[in-house]
Structure formats: structure tokens, C-alpha cells
C-alpha atoms as a PDB file:
ATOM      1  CA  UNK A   1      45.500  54.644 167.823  1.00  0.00           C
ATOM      2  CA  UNK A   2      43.487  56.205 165.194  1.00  0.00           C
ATOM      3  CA  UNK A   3      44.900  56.343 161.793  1.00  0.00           C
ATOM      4  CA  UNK A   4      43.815  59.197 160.265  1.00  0.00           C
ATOM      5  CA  UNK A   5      43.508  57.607 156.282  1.00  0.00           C
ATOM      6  CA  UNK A   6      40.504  55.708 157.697  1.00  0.00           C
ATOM      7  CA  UNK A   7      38.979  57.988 159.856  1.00  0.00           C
ATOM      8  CA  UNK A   8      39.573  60.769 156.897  1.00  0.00           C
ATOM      9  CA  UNK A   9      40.168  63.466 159.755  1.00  0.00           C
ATOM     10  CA  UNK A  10      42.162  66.949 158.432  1.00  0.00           C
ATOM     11  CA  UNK A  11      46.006  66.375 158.091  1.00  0.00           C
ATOM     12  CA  UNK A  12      47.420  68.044 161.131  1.00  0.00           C
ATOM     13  CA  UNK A  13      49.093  71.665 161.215  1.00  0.00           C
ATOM     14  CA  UNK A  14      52.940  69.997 160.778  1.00  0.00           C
ATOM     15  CA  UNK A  15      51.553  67.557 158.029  1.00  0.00           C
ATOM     16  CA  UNK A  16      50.104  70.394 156.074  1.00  0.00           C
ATOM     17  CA  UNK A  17      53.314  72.348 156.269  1.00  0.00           C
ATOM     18  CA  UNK A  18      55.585  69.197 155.511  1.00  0.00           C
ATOM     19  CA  UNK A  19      53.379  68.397 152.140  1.00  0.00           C
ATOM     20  CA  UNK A  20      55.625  71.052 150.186  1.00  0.00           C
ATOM     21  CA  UNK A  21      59.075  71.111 150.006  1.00  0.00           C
ATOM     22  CA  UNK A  22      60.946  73.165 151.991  1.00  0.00           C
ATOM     23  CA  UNK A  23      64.570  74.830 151.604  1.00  0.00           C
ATOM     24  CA  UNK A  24      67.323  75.723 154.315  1.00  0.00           C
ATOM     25  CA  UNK A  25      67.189  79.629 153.015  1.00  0.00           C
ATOM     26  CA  UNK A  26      67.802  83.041 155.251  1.00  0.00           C
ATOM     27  CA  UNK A  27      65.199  85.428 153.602  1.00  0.00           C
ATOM     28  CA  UNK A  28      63.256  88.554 155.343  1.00  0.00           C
ATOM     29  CA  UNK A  29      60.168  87.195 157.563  1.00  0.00           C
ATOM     30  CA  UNK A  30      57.667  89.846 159.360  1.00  0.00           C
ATOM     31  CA  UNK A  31      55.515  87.271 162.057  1.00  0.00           C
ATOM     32  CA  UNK A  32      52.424  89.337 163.856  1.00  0.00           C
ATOM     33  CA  UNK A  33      50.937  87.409 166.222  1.00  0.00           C
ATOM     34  CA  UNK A  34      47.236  87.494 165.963  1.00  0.00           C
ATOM     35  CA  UNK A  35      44.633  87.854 169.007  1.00  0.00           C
ATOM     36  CA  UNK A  36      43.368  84.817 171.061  1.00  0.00           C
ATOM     37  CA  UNK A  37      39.614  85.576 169.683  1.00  0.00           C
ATOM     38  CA  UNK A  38      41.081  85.690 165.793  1.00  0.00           C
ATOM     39  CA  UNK A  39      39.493  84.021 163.129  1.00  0.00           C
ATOM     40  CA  UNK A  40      40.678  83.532 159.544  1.00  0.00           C
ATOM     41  CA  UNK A  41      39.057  86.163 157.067  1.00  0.00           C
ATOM     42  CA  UNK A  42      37.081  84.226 154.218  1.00  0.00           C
ATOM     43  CA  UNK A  43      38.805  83.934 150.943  1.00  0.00           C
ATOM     44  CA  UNK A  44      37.264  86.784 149.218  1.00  0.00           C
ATOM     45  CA  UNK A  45      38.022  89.009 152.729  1.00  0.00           C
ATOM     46  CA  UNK A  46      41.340  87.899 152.567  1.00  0.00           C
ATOM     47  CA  UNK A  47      41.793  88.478 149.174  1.00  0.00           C
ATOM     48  CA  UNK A  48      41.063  92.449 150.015  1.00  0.00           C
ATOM     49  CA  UNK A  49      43.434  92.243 152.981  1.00  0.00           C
ATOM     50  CA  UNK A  50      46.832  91.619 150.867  1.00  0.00           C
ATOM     51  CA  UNK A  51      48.746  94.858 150.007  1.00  0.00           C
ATOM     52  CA  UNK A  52      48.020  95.962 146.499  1.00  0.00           C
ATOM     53  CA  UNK A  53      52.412  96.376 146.476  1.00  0.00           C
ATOM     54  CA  UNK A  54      51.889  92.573 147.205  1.00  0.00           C
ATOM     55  CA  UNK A  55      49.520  91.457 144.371  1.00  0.00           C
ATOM     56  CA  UNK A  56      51.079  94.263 142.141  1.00  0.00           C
ATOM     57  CA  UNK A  57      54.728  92.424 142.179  1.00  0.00           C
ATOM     58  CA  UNK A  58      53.539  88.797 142.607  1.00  0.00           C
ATOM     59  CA  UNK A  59      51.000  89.457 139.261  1.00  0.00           C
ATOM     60  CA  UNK A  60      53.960  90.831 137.395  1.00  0.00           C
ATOM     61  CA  UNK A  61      56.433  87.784 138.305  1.00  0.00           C
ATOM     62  CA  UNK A  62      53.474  85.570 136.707  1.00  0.00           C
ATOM     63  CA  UNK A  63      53.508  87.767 133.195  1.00  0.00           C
ATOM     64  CA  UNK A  64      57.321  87.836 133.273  1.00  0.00           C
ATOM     65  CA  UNK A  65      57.246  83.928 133.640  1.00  0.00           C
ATOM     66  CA  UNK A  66      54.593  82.653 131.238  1.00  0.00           C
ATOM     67  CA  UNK A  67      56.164  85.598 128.565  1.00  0.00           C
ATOM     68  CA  UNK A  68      59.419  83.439 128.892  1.00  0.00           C
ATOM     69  CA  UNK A  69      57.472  80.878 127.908  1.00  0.00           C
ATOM     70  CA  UNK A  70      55.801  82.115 125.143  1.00  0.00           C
ATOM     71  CA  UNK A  71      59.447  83.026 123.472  1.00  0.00           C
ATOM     72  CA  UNK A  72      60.883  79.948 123.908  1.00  0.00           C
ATOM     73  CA  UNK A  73      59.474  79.232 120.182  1.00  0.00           C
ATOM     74  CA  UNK A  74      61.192  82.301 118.518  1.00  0.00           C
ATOM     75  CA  UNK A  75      64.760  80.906 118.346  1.00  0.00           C
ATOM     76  CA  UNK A  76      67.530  83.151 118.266  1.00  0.00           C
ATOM     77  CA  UNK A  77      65.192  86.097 118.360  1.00  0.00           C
ATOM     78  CA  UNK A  78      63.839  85.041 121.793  1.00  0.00           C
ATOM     79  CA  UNK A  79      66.951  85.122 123.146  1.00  0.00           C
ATOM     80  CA  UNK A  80      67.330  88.853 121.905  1.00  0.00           C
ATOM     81  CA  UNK A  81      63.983  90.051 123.326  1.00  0.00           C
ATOM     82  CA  UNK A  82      64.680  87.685 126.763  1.00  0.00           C
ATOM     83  CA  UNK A  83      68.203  89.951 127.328  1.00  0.00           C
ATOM     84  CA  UNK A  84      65.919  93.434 126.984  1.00  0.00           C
ATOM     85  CA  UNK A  85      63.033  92.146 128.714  1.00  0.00           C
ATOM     86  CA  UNK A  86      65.668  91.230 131.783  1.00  0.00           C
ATOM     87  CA  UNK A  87      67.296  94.351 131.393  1.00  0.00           C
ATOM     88  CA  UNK A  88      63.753  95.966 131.998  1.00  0.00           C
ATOM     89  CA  UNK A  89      62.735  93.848 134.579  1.00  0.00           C
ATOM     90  CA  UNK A  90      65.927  94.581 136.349  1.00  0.00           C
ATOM     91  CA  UNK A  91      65.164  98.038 136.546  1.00  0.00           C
ATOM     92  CA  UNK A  92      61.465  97.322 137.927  1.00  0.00           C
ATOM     93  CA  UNK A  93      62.381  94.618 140.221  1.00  0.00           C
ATOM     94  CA  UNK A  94      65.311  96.799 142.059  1.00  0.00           C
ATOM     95  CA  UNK A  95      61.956  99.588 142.347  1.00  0.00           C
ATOM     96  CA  UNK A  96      59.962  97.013 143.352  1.00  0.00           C
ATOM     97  CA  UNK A  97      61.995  95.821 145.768  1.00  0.00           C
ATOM     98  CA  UNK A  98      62.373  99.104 147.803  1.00  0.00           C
ATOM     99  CA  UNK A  99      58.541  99.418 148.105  1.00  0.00           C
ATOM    100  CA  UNK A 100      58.127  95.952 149.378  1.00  0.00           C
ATOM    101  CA  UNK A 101      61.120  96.828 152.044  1.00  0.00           C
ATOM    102  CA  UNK A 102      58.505  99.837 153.175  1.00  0.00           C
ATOM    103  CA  UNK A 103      56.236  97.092 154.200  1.00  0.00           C
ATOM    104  CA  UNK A 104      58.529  95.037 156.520  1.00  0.00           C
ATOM    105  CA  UNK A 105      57.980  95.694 159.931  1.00  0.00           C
ATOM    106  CA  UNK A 106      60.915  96.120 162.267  1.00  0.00           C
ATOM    107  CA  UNK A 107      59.308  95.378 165.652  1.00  0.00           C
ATOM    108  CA  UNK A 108      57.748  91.950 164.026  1.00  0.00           C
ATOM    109  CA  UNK A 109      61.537  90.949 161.768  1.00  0.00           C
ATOM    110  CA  UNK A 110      62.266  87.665 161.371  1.00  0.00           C
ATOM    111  CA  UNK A 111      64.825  85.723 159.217  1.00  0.00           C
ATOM    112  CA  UNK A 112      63.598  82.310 157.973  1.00  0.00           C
ATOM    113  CA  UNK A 113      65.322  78.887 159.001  1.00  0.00           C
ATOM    114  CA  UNK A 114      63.638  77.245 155.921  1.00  0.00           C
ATOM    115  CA  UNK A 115      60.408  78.354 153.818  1.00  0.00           C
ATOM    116  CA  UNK A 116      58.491  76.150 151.155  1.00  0.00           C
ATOM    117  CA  UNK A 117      54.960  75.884 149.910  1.00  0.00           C
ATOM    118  CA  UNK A 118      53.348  74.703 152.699  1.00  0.00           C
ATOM    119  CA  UNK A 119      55.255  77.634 155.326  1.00  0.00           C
ATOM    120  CA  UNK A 120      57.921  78.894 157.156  1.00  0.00           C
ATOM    121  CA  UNK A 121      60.365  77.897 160.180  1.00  0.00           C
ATOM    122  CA  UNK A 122      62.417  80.564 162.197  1.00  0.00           C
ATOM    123  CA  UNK A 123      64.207  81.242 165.043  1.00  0.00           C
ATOM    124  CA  UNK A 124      62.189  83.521 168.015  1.00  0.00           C
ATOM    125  CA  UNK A 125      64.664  84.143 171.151  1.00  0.00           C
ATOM    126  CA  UNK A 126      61.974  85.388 173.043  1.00  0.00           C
ATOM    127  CA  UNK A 127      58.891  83.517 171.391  1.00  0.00           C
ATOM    128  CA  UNK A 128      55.601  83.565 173.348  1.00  0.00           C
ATOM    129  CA  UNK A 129      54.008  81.840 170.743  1.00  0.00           C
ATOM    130  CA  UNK A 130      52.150  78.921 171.333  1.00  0.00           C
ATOM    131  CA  UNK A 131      51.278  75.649 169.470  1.00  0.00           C
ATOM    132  CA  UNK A 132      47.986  76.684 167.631  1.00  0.00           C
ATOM    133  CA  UNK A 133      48.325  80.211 167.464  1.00  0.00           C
ATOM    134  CA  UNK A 134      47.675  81.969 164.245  1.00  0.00           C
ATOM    135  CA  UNK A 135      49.809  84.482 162.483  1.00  0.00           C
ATOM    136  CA  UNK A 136      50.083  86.774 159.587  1.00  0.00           C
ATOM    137  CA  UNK A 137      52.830  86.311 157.562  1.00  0.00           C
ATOM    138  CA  UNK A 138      54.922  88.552 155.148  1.00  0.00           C
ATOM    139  CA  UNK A 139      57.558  86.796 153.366  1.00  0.00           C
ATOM    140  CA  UNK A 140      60.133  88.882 151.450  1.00  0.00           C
ATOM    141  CA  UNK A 141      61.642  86.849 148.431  1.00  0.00           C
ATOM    142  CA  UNK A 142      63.559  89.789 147.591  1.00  0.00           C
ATOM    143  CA  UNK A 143      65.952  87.845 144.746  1.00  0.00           C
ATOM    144  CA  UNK A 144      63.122  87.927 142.584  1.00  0.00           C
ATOM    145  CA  UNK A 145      61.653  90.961 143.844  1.00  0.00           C
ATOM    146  CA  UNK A 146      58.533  89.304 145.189  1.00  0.00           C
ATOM    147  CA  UNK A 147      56.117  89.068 148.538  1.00  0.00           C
ATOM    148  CA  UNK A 148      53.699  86.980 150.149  1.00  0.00           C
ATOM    149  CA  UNK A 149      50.724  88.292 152.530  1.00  0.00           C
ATOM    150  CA  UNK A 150      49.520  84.925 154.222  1.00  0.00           C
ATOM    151  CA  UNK A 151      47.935  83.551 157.190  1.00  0.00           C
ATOM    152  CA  UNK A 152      49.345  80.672 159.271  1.00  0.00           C
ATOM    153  CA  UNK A 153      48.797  78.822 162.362  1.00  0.00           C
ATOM    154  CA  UNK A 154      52.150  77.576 164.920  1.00  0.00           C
ATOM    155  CA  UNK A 155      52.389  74.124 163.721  1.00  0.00           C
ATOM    156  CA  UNK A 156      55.563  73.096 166.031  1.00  0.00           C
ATOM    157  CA  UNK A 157      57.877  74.526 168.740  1.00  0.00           C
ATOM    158  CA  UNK A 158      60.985  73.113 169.354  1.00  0.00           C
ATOM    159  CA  UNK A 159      63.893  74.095 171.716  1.00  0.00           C
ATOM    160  CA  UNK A 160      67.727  74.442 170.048  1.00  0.00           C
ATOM    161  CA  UNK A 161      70.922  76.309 171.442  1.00  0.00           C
ATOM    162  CA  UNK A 162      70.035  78.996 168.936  1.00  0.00           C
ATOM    163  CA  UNK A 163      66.112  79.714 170.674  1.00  0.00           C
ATOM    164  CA  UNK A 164      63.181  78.600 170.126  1.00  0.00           C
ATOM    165  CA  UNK A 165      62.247  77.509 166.338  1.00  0.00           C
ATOM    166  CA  UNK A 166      58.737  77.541 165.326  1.00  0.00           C
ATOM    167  CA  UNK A 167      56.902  75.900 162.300  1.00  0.00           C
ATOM    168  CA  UNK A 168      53.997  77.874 160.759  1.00  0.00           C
ATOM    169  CA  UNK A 169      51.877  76.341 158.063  1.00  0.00           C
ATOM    170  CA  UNK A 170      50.062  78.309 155.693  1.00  0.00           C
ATOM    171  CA  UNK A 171      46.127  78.871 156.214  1.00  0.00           C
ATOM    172  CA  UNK A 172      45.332  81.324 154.296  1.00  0.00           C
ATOM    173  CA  UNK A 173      47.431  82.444 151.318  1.00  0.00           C
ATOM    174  CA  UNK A 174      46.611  82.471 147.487  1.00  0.00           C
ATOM    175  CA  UNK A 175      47.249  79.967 145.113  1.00  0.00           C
ATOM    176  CA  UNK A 176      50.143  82.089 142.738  1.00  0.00           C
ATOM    177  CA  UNK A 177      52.037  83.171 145.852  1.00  0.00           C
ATOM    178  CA  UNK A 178      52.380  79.474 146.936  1.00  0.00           C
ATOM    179  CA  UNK A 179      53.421  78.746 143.337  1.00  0.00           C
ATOM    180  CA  UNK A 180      55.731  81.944 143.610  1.00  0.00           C
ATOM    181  CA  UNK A 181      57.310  80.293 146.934  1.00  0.00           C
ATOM    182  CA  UNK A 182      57.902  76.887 145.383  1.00  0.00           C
ATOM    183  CA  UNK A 183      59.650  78.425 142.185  1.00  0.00           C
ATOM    184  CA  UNK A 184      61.618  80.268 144.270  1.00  0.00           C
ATOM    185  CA  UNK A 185      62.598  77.631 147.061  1.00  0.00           C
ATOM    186  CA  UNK A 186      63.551  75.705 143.763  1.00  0.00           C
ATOM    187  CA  UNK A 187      65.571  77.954 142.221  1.00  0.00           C
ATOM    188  CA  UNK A 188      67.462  78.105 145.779  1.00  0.00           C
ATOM    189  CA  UNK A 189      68.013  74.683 145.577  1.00  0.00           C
ATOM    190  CA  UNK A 190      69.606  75.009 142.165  1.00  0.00           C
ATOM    191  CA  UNK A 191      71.980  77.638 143.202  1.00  0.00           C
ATOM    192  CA  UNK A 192      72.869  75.629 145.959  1.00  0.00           C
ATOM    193  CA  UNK A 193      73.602  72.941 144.153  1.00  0.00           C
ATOM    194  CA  UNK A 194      75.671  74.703 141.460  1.00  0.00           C
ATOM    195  CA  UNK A 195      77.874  76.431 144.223  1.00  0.00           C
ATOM    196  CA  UNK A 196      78.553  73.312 145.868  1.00  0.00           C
ATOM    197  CA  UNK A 197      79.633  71.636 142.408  1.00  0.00           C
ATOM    198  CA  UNK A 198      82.109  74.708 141.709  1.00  0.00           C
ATOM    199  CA  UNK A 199      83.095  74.540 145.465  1.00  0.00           C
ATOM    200  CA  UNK A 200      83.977  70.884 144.265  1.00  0.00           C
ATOM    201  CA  UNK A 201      85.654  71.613 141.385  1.00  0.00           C
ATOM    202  CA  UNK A 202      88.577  74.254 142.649  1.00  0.00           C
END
């Protein structure tokens, strides 16, 4: 057997995917199948391919985070200006949220299994997919009134009571969004964690 540290081949479809981590969250999925002949825009092409609604949201959830940061020095005050600027992005994110709904695609609706920085896993009852195929990929992460326009290739297909579950790992999708997804798969974890410590406590 060839071990692929020496032989410095490409980590595999699932190893990609399982180099993030991943978190056992329901959020909105759209999966469209891509034809046989696809091949994955370049970076620039791809770039011009993701919804401006997309980069629009995603660009403001980065200036919302690093102003947090900036006001962390301000004492008291920051927490003053933190409560308004939440009250204000509130407002935007529950707008926000309702265009990025107009972009979800009924026919194509998914529900993820888990999701992380390296892809997604859901459940297909009727999934034609096959191992290598590629897909685009719309991930709604509508708790923080963000989306993610990606590209990603069926990494594993396994058969449970519930259907078929595939694996996709990410092939084409931009550095913030993954950064976006791994904040929020984190913050998941921490309300999970906090619910199951007052579940504890009654």
C-alpha cells in the first residue's frame, strides 16, 4: 500500500472535508448537481459567479466582527456602542435574511446532517449522486444572517435507515466564507454545550 505522506499525492475528497471541524447542525442546504462534462471555474471566474446578496452579507459579518474587536478597548463605553450596534444589526440581519431566503431553491432543498469548514453532509432519499460528482453549494447560516456560494465534489455515500447521506467537500469556495462557516459551526457548539449544562442543572 502506498502511503500517501511519502508519495506526497493530494489528500483525498473525505480527507479534505474531515480537515475542519464539523458540527451535528440542521441548517438550509440548496445541492445542484453539476453536468458530467463540468469543470471548476478558476478563482477569479468563480469569484464573479457568487451572488452579490452573498458577498454583500458575508462582507458585512466580517466589519461587524473585527468592529467588535476594535471596541473591546473602550471599556464601559464599548459596551454602550456594542448594544446599538446589535440593535442595528438586528434590524439588517432580519432584511438580510429574507433576501438570502429568495435565493434558496425549492426543487434543489436540503437540510444539513453536519457542516464545517471543509463541507457539508445530508440526507438525499432519492440521491443519484455519485462518488466524484461535483456540486454547487448554497449554505444558509441564517442565525447570523449569512450565505455561502461554493463548489464541492461527493466525497462519500453511505446507506442509513434515514436514506442515503452524502459527504461533499469544498472545492471551490472563498477564504472568509470558510472562516464564516467555522465561526459559526463554533458558536453551535457553544450553544450546545450551554443547553446541555442548563439541561443538567434543572
Amino acid at each position: 500500500m502506498t502511503d500517501r505522506k511519502h508519495d506526497n499525492a493530494p489528500p483525498s475528497a473525505l480527507e479534505r472535508y474531515q480537515e475542519y471541524y464539523a458540527i451535528q447542525e440542521p441548517v438550509p442546504l440548496s445541492v445542484i448537481p453539476m453536468p458530467a462534462d463540468f469543470t471548476l471555474p478558476e478563482w477569479d471566474d468563480f469569484e464573479q459567479e457568487i451572488p452579490e446578496v452573498f458577498r454583500l452579507a458575508n462582507d458585512i459579518r466580517t466589519v461587524d466582527l473585527n468592529t467588535s474587536r476594535a471596541l473591546r478597548g473602550l471599556g464601559d463605553f464599548a459596551e454602550i456602542l456594542n448594544d446599538i450596534l446589535h440593535q442595528q444589526n438586528t434590524k439588517l440581519n432580519l432584511l438580510l435574511g429574507y433576501i438570502l431566503s429568495r435565493e434558496d431553491d425549492a426543487e434543489h432543498r436540503y437540510t444539513t446532517l453536519e457542516y464545517g469548514g471543509g463541507g457539508v453532509r445530508f440526507i438525499d432519499e432519492d440521491s443519484a449522486l455519485e462518488l466524484g460528482t461535483n456540486v454547487q453549494v448554497k449554505l444558509f447560516l441564517r442565525d447570523i444572517a449569512a450565505a455561502v456560494y461554493a463548489y464541492a465534489d461527493v466525497a462519500a455515500i453511505e446507506t442509513t435507515d434515514e436514506g442515503t447521506l452524502i459527504t461533499a467537500a469544498f472545492t471551490r469556495i472563498r477564504d472568509d466564507d470558510r472562516e464564516i462557516i467555522v465561526r459559526a459551526s463554533l458558536h453551535a457548539q457553544s450553544r450546545l454545550l450551554k443547553k446541555r449544562a442548563e439541561e443538567r442543572g434543572r
